[in-house]
ModelCIF file with pLDDT and N, C-alpha, C, O atoms, coordinates in Angstrom:
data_MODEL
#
_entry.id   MODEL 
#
_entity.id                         1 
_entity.type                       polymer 
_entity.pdbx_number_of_molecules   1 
#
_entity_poly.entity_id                      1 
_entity_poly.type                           'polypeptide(L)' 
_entity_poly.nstd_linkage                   no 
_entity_poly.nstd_monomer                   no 
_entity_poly.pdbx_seq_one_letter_code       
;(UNK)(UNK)(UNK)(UNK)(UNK)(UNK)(UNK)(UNK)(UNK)(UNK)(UNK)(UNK)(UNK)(UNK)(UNK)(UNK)
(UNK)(UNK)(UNK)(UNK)(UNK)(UNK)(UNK)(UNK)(UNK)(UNK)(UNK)(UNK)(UNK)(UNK)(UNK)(UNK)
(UNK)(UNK)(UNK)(UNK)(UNK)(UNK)(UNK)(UNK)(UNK)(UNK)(UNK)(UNK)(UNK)(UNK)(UNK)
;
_entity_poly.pdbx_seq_one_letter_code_can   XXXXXXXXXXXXXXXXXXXXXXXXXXXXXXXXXXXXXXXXXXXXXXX 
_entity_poly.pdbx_strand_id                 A 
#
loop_
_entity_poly_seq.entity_id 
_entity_poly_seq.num 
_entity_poly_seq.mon_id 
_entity_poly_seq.hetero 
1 1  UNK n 
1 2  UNK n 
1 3  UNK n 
1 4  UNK n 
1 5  UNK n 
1 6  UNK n 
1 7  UNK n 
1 8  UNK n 
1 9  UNK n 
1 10 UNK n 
1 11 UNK n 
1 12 UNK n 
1 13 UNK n 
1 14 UNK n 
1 15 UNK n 
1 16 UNK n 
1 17 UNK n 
1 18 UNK n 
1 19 UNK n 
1 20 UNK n 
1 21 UNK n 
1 22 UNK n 
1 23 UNK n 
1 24 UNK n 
1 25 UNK n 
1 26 UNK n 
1 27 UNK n 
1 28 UNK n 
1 29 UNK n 
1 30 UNK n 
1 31 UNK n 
1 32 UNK n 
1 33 UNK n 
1 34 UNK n 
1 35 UNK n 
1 36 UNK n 
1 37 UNK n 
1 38 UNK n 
1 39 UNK n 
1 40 UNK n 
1 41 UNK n 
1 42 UNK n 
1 43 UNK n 
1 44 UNK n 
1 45 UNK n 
1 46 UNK n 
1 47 UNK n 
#
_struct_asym.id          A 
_struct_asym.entity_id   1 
#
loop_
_ma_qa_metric.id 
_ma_qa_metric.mode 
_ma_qa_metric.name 
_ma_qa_metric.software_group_id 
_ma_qa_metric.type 
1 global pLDDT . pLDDT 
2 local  pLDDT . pLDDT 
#
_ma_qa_metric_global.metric_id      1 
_ma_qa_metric_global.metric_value   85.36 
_ma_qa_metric_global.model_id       1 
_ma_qa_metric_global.ordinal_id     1 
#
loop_
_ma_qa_metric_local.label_asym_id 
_ma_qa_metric_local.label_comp_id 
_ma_qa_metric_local.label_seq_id 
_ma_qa_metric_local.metric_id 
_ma_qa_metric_local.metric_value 
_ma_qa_metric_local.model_id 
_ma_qa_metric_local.ordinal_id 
A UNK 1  2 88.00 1 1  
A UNK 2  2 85.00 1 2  
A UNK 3  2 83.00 1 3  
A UNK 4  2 86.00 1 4  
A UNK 5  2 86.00 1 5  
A UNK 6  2 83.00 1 6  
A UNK 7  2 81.00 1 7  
A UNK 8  2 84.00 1 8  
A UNK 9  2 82.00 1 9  
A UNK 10 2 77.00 1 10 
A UNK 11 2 79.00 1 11 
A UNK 12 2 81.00 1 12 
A UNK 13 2 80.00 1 13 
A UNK 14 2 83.00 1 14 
A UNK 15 2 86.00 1 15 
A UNK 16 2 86.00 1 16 
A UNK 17 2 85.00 1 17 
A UNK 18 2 86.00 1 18 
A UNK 19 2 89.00 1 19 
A UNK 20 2 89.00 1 20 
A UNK 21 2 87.00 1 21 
A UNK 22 2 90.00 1 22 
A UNK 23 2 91.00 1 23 
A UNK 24 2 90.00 1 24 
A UNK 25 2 89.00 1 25 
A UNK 26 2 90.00 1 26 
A UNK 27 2 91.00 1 27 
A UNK 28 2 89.00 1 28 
A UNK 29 2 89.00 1 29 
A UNK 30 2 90.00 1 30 
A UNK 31 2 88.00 1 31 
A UNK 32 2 87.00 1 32 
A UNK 33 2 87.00 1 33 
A UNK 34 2 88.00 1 34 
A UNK 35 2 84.00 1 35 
A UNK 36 2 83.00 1 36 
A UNK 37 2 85.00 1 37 
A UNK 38 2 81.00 1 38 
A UNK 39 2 79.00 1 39 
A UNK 40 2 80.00 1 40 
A UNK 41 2 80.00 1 41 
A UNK 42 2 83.00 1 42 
A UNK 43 2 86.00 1 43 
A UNK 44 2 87.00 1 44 
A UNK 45 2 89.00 1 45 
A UNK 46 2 85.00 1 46 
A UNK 47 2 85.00 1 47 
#
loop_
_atom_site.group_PDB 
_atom_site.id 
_atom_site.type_symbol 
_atom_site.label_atom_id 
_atom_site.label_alt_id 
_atom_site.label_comp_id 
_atom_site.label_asym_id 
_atom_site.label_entity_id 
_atom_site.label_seq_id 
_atom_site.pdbx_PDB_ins_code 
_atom_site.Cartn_x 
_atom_site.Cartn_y 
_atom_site.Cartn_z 
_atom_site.occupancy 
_atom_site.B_iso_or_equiv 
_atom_site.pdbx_formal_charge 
_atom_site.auth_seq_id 
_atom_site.auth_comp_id 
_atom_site.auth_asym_id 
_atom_site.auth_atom_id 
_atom_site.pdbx_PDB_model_num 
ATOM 1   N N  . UNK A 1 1  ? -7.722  2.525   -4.289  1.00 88.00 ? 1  UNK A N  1 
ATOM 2   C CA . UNK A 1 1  ? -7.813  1.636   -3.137  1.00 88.00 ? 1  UNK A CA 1 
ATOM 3   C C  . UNK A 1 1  ? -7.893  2.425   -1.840  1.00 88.00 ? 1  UNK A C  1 
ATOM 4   O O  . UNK A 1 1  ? -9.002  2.315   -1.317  1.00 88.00 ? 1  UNK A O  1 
ATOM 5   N N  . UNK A 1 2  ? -7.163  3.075   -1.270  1.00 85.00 ? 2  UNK A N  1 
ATOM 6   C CA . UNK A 1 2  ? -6.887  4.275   -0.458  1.00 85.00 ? 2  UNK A CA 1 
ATOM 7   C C  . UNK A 1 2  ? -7.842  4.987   -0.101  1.00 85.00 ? 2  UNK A C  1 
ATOM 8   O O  . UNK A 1 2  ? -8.112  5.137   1.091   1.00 85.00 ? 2  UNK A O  1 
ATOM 9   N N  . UNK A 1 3  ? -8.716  5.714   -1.353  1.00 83.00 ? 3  UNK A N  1 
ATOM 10  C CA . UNK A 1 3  ? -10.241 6.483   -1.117  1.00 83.00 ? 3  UNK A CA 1 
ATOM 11  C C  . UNK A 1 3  ? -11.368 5.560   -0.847  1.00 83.00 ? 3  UNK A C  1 
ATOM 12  O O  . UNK A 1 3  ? -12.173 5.990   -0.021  1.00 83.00 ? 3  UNK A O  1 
ATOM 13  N N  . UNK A 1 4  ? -11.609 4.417   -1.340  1.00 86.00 ? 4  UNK A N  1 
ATOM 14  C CA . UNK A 1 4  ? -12.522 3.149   -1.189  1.00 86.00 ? 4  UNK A CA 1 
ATOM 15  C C  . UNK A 1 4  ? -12.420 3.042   0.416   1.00 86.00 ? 4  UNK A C  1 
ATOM 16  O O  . UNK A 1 4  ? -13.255 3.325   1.275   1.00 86.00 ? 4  UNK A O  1 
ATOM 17  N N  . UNK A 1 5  ? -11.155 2.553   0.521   1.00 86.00 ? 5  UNK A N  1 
ATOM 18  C CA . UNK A 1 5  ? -11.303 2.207   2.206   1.00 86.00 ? 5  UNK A CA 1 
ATOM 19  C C  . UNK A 1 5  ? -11.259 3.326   3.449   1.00 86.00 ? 5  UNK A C  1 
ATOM 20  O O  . UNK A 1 5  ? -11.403 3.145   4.658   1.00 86.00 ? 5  UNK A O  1 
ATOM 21  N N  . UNK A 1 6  ? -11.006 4.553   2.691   1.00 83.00 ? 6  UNK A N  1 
ATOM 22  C CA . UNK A 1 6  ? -11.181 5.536   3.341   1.00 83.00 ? 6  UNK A CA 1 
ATOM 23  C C  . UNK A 1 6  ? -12.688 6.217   3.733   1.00 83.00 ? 6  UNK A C  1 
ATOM 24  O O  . UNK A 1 6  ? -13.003 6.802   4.770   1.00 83.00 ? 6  UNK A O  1 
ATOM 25  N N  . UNK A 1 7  ? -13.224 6.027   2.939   1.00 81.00 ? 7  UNK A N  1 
ATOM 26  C CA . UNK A 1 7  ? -14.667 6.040   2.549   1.00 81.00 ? 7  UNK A CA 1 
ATOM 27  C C  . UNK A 1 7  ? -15.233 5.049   3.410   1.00 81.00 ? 7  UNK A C  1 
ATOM 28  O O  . UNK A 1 7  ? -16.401 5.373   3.625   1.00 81.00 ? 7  UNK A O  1 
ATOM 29  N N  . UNK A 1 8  ? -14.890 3.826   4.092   1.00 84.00 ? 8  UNK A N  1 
ATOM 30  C CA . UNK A 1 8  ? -15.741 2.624   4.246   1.00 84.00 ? 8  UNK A CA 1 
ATOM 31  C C  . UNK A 1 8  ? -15.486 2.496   5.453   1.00 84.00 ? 8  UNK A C  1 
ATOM 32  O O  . UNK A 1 8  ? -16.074 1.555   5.987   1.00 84.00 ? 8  UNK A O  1 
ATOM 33  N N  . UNK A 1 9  ? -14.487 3.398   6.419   1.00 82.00 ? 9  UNK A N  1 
ATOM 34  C CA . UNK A 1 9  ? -14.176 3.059   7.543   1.00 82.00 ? 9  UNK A CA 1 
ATOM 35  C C  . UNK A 1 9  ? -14.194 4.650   8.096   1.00 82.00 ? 9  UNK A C  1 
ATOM 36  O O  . UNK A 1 9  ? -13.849 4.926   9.245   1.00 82.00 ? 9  UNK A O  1 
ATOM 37  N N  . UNK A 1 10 ? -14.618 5.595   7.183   1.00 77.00 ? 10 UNK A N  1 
ATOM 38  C CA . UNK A 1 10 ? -14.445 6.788   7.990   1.00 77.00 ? 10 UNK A CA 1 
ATOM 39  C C  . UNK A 1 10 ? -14.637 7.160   9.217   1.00 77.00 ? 10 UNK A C  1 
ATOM 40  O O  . UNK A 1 10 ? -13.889 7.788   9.966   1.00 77.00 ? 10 UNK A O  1 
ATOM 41  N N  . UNK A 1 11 ? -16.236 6.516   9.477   1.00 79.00 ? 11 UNK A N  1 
ATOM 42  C CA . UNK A 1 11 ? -17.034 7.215   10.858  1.00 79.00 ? 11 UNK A CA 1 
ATOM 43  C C  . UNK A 1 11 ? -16.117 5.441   11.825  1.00 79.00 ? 11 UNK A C  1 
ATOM 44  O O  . UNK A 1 11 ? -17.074 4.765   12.201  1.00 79.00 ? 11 UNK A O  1 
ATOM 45  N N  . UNK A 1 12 ? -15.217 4.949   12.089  1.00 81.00 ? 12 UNK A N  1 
ATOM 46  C CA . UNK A 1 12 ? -14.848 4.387   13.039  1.00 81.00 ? 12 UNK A CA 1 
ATOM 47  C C  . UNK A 1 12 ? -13.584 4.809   13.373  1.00 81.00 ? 12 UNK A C  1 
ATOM 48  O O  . UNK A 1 12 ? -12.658 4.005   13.469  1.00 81.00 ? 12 UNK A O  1 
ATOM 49  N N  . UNK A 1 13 ? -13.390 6.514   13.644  1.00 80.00 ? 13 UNK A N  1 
ATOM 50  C CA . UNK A 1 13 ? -12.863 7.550   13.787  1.00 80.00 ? 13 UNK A CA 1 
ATOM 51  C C  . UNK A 1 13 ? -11.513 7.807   12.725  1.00 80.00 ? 13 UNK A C  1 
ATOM 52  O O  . UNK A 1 13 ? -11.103 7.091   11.811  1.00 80.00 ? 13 UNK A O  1 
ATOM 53  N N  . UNK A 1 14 ? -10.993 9.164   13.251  1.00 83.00 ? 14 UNK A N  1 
ATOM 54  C CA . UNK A 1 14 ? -9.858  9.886   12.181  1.00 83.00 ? 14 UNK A CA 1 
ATOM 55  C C  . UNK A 1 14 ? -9.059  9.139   12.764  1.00 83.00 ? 14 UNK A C  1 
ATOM 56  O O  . UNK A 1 14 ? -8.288  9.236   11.810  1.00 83.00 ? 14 UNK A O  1 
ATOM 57  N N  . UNK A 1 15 ? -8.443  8.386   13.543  1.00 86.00 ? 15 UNK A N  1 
ATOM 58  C CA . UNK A 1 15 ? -7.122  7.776   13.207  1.00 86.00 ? 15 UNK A CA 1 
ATOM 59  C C  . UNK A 1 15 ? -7.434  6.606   12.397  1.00 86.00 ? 15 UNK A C  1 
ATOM 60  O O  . UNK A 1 15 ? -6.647  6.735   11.459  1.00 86.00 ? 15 UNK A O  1 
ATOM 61  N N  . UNK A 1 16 ? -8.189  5.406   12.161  1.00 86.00 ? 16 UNK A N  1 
ATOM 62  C CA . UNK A 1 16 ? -8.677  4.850   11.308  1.00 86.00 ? 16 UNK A CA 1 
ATOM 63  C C  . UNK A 1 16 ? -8.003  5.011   9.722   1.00 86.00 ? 16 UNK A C  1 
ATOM 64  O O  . UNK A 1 16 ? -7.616  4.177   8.905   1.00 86.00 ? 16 UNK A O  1 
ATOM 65  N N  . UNK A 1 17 ? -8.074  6.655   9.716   1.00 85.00 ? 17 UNK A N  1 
ATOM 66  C CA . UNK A 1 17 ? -7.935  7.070   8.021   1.00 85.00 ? 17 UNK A CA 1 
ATOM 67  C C  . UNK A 1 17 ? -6.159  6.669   8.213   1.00 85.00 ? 17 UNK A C  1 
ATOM 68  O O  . UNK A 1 17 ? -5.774  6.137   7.172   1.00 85.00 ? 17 UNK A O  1 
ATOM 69  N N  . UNK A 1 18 ? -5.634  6.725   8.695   1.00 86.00 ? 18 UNK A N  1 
ATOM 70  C CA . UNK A 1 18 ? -3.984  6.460   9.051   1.00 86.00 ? 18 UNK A CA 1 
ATOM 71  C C  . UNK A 1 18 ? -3.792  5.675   9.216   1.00 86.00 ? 18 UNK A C  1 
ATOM 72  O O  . UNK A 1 18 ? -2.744  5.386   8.638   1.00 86.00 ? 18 UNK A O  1 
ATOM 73  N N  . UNK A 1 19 ? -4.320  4.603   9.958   1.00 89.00 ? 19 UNK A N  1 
ATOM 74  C CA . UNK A 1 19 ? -4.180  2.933   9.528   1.00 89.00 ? 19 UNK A CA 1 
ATOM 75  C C  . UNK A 1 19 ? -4.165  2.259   8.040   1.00 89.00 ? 19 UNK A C  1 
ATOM 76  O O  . UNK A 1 19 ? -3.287  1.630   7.450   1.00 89.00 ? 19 UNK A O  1 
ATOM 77  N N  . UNK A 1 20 ? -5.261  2.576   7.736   1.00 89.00 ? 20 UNK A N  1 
ATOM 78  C CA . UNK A 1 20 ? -6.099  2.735   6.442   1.00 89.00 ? 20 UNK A CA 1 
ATOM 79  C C  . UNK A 1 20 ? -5.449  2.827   5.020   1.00 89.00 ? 20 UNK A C  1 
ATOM 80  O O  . UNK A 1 20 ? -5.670  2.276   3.941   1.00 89.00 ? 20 UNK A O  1 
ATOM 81  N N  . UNK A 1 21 ? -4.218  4.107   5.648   1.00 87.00 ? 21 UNK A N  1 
ATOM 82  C CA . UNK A 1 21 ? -3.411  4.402   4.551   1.00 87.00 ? 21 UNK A CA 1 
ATOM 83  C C  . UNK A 1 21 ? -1.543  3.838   4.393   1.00 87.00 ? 21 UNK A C  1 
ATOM 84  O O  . UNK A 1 21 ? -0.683  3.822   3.512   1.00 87.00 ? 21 UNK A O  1 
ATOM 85  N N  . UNK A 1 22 ? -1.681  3.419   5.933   1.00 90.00 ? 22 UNK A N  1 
ATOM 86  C CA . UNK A 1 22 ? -0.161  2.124   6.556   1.00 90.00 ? 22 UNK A CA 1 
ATOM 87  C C  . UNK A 1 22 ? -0.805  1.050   5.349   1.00 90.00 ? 22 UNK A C  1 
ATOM 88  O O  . UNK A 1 22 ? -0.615  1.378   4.178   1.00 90.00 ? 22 UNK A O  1 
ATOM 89  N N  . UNK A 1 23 ? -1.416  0.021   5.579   1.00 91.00 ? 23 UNK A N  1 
ATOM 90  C CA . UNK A 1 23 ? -2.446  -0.885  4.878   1.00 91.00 ? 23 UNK A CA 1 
ATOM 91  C C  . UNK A 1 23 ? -2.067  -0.691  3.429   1.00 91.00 ? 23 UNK A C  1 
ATOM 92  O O  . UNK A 1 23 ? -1.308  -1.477  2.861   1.00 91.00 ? 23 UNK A O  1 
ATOM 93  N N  . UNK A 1 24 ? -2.712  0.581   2.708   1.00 90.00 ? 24 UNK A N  1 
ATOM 94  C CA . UNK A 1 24 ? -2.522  0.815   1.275   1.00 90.00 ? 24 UNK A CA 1 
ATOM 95  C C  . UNK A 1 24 ? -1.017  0.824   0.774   1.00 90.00 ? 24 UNK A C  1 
ATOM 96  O O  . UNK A 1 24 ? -0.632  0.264   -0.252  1.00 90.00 ? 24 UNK A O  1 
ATOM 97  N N  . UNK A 1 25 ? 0.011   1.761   1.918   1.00 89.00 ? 25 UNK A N  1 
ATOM 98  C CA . UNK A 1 25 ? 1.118   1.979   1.180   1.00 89.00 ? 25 UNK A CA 1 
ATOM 99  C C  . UNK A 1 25 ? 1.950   0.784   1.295   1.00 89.00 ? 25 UNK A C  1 
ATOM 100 O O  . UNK A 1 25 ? 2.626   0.336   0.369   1.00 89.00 ? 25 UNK A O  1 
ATOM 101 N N  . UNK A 1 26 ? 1.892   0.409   2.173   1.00 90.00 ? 26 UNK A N  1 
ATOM 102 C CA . UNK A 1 26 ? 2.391   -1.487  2.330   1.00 90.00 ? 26 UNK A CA 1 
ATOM 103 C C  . UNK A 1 26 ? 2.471   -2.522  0.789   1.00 90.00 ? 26 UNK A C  1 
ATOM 104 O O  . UNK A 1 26 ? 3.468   -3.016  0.263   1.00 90.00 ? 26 UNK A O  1 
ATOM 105 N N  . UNK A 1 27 ? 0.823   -2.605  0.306   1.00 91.00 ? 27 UNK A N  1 
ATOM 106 C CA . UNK A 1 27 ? 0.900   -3.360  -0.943  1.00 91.00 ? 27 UNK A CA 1 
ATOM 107 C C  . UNK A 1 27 ? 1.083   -2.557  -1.883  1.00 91.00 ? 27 UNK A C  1 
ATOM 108 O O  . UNK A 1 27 ? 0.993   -3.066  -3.000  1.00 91.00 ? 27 UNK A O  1 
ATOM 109 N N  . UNK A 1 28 ? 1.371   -1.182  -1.829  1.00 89.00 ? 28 UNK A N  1 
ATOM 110 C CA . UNK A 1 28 ? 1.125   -0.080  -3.127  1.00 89.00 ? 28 UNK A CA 1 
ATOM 111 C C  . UNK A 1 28 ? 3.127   -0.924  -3.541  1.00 89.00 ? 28 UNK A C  1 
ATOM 112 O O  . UNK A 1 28 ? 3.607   -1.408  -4.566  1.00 89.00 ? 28 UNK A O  1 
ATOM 113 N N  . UNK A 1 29 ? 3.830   -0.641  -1.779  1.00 89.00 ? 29 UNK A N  1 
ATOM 114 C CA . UNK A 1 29 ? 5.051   -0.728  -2.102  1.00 89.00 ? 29 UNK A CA 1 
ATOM 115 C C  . UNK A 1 29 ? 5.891   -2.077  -2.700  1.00 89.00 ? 29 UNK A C  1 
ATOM 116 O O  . UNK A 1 29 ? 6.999   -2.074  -3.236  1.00 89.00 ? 29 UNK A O  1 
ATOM 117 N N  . UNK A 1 30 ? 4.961   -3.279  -2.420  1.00 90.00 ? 30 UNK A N  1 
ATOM 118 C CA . UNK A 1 30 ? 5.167   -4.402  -2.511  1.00 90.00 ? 30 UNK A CA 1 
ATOM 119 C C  . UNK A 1 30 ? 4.963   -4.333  -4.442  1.00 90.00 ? 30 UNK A C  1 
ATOM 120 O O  . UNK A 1 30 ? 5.794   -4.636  -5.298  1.00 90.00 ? 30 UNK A O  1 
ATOM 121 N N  . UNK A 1 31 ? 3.912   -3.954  -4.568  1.00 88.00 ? 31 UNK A N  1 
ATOM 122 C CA . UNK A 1 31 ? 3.703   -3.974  -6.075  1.00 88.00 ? 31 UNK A CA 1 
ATOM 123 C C  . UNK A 1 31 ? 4.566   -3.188  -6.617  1.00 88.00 ? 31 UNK A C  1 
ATOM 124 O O  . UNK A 1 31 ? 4.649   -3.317  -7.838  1.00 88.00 ? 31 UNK A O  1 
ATOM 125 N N  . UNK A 1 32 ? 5.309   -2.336  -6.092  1.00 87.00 ? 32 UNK A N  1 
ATOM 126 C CA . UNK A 1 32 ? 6.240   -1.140  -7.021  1.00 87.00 ? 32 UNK A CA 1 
ATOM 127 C C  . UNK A 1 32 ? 7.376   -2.356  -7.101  1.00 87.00 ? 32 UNK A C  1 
ATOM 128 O O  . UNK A 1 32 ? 7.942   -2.503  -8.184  1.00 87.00 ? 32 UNK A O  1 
ATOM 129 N N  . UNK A 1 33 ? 7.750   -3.285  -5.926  1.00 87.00 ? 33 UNK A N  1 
ATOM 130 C CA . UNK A 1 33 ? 9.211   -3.784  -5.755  1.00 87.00 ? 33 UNK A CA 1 
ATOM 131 C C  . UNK A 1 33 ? 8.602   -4.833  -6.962  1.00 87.00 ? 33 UNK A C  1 
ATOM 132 O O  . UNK A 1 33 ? 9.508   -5.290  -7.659  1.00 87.00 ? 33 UNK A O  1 
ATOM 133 N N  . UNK A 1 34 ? 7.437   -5.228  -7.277  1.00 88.00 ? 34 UNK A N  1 
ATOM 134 C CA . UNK A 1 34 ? 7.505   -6.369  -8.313  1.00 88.00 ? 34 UNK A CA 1 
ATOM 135 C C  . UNK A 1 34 ? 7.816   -5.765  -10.326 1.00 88.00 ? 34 UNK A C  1 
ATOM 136 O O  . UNK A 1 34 ? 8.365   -6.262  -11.309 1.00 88.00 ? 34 UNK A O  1 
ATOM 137 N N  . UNK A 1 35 ? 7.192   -4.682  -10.064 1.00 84.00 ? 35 UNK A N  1 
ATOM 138 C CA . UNK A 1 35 ? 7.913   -3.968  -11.334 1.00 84.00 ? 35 UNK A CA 1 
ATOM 139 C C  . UNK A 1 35 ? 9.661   -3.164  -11.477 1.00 84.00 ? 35 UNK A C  1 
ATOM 140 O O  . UNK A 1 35 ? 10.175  -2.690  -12.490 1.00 84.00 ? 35 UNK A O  1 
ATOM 141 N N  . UNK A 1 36 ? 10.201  -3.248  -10.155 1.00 83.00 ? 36 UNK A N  1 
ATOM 142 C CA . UNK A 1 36 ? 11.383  -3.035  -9.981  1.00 83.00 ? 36 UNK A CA 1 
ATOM 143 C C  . UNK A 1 36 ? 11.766  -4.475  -10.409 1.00 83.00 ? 36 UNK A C  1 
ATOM 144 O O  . UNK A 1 36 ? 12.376  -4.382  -11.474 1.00 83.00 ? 36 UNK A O  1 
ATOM 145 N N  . UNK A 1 37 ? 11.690  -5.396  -10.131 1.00 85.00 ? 37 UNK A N  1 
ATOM 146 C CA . UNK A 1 37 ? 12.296  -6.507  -10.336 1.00 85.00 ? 37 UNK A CA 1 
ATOM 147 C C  . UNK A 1 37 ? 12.162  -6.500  -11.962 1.00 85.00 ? 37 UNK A C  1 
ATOM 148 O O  . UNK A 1 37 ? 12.975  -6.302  -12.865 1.00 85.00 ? 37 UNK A O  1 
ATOM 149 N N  . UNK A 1 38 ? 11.009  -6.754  -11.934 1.00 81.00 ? 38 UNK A N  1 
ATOM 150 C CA . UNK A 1 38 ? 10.508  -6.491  -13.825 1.00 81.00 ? 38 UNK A CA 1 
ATOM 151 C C  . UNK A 1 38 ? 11.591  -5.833  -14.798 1.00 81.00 ? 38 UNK A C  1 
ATOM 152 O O  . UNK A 1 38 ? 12.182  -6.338  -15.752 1.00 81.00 ? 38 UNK A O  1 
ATOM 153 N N  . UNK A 1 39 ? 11.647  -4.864  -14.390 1.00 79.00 ? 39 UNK A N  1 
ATOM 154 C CA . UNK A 1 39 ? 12.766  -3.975  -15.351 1.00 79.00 ? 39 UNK A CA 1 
ATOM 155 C C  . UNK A 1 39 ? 14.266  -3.331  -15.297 1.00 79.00 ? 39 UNK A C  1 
ATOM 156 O O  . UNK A 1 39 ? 14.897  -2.582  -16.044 1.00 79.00 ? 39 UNK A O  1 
ATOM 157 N N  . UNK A 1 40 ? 14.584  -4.101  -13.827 1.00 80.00 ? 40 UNK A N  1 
ATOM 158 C CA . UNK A 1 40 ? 15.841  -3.782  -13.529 1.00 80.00 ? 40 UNK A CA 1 
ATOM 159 C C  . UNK A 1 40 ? 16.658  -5.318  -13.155 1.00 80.00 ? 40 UNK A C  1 
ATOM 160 O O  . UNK A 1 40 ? 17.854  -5.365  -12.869 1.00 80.00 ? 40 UNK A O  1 
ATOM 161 N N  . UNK A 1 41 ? 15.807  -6.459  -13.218 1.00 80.00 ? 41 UNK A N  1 
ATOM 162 C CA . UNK A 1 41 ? 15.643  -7.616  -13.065 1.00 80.00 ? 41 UNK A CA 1 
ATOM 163 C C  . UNK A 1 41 ? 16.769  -7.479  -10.887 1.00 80.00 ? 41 UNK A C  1 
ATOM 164 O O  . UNK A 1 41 ? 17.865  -7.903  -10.520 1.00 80.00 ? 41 UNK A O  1 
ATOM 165 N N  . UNK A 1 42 ? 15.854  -6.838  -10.286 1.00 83.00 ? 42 UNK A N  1 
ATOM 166 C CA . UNK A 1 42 ? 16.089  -6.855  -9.085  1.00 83.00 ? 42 UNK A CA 1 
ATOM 167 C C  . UNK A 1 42 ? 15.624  -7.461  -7.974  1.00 83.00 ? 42 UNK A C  1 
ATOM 168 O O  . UNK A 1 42 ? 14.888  -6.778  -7.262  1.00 83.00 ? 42 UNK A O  1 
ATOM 169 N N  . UNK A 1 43 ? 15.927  -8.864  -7.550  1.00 86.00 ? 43 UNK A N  1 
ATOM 170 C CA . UNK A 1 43 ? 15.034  -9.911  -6.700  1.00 86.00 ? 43 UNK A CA 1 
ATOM 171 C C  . UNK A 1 43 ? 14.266  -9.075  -5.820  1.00 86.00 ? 43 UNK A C  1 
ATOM 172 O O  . UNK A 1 43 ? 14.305  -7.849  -5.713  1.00 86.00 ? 43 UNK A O  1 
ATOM 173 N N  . UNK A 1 44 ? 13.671  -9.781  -5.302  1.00 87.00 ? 44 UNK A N  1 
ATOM 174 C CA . UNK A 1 44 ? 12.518  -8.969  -4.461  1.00 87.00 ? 44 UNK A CA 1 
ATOM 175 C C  . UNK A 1 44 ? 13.160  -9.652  -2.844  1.00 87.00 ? 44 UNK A C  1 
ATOM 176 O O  . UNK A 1 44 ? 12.851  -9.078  -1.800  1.00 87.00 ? 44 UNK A O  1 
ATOM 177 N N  . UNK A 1 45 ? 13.964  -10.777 -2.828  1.00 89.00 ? 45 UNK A N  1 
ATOM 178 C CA . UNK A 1 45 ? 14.728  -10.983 -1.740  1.00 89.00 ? 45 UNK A CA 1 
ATOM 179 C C  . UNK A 1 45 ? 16.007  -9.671  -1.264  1.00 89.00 ? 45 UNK A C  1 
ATOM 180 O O  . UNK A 1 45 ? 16.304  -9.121  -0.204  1.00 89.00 ? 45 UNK A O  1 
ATOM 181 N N  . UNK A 1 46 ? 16.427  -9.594  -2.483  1.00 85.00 ? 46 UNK A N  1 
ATOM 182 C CA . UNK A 1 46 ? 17.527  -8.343  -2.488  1.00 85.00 ? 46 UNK A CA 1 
ATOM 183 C C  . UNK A 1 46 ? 16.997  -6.831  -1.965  1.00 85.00 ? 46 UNK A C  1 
ATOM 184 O O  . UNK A 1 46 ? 17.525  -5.984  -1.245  1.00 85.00 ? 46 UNK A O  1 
ATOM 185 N N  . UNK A 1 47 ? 16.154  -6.870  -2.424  1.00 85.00 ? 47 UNK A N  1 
ATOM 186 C CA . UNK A 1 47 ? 15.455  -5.334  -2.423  1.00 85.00 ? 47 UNK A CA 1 
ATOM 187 C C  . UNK A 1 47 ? 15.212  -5.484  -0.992  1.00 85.00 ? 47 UNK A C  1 
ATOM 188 O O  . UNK A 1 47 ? 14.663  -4.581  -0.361  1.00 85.00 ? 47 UNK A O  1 
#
């Protein structure tokens, strides 16, 4: 996801790539807290 949109927004300059990657790690982290819940049965309100 990360290289895709890195790739697709490059030339609308280098800070772009740092937005780009705020954006990715946001839902990367949201999806980690839903397999935390998964296997440690840890609400996602709690977390």
């Amino acid at each position: 996801l990360g290289v895709t949109l890195m790739y697709m927004f490059l030339y609308k300059g280098p800070i772009s790539i740092i937005i780009i990657e705020i954006i990715v790690n946001s839902i990367i982290l949201f999806l980690t807290m839903l397999n935390i819940r998964k296997y440690l049965d840890y609400k996602i309100l709690d977390q």
